[in-house]
Protein backbone atom coordinates (compact mmCIF):
# COMPACT_ATOMS: atom_id res chain seq x y z
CA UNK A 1 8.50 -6.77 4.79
CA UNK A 2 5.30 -7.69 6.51
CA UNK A 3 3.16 -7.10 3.32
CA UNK A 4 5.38 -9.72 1.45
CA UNK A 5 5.31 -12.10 4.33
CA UNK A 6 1.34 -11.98 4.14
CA UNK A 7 1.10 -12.38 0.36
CA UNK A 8 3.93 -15.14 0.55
CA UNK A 9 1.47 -17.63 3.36
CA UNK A 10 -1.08 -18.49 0.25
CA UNK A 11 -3.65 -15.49 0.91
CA UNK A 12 -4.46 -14.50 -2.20
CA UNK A 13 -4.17 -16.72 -5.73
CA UNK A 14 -2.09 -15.48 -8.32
CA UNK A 15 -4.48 -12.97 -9.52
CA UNK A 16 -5.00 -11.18 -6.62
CA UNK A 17 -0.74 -10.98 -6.39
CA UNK A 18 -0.67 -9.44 -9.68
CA UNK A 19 -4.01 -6.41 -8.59
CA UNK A 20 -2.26 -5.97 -5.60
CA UNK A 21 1.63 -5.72 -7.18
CA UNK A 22 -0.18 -3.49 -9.58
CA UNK A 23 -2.39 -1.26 -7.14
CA UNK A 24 1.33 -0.62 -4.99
CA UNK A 25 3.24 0.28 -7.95
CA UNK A 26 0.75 2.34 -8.58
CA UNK A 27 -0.22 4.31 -5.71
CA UNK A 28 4.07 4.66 -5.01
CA UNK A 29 4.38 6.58 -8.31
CA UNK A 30 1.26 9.11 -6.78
CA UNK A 31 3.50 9.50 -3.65
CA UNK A 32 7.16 8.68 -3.81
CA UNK A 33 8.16 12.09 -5.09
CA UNK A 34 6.32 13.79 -1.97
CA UNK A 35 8.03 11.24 0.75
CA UNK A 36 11.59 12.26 1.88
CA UNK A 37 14.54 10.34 0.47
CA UNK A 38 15.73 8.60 4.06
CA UNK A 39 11.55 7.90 4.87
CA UNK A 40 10.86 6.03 1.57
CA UNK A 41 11.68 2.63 2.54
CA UNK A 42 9.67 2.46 5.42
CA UNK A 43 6.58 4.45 3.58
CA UNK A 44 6.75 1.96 0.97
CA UNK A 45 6.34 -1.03 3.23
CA UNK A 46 3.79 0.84 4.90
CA UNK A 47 1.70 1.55 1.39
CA UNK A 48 2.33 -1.98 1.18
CA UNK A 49 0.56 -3.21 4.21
CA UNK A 50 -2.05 -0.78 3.69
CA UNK A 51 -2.44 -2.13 0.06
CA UNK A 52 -2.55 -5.71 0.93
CA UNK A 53 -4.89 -4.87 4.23
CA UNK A 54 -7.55 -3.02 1.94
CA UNK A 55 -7.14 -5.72 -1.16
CA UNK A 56 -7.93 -8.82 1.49
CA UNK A 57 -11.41 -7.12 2.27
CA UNK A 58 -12.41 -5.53 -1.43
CA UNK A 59 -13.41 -6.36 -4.70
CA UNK A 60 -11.46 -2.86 -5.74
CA UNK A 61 -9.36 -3.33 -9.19
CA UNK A 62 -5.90 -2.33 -9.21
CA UNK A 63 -6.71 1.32 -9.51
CA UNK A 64 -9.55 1.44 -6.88
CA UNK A 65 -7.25 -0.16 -4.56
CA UNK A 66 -4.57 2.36 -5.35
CA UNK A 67 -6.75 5.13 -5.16
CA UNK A 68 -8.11 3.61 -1.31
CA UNK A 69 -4.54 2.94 -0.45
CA UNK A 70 -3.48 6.59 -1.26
CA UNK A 71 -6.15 8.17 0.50
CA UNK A 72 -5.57 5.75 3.52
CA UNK A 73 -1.57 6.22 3.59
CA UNK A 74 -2.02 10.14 3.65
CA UNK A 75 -4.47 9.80 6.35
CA UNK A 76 -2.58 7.35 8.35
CA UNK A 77 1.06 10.36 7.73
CA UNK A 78 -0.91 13.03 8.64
CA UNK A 79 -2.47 11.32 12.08
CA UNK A 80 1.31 10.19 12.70
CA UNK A 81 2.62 13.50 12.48
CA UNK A 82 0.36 15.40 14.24
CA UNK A 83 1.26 13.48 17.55
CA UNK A 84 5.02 14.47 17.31
């Protein structure tokens, strides 16, 4: 997972792990239930990296960040799926 990959290279101190764990967790429980079954890995990895993008360049708490990272991920679905 990309996401874990950039937490794992020493980015962020063990406080800003635990906002960001927190902010994914959750903004997943706001969208799991609307993803399809066979899409859900890859959406989650993509909340991920959309979670960990926004939390390198904020201040947000846990729930700001979820709240940004919701917003963003819709956007991001909807962009994607008008071009198919």
């Amino acid at each position: 997972m990309r996401a874990r990959r950039i937490v794992q290279t020493g980015a962020f101190d063990p406080e800003d792990v635990e906002r960001l764990q927190a902010a994914l967790e959750a903004a997943w429980l706001q969208l799991e239930a609307s993803v399809p079954q066979r899409e859900r890995d890859a959406a989650r990895e993509q909340l991920a990296t959309v979670v960990v993008s926004a939390g390198n360049v904020s201040g947000l708490d846990a729930e700001e960040l979820a709240t940004v990272a919701v917003r963003t991920f819709l956007s991001i679905r909807a962009g994607t799926q008008s071009l198919l």
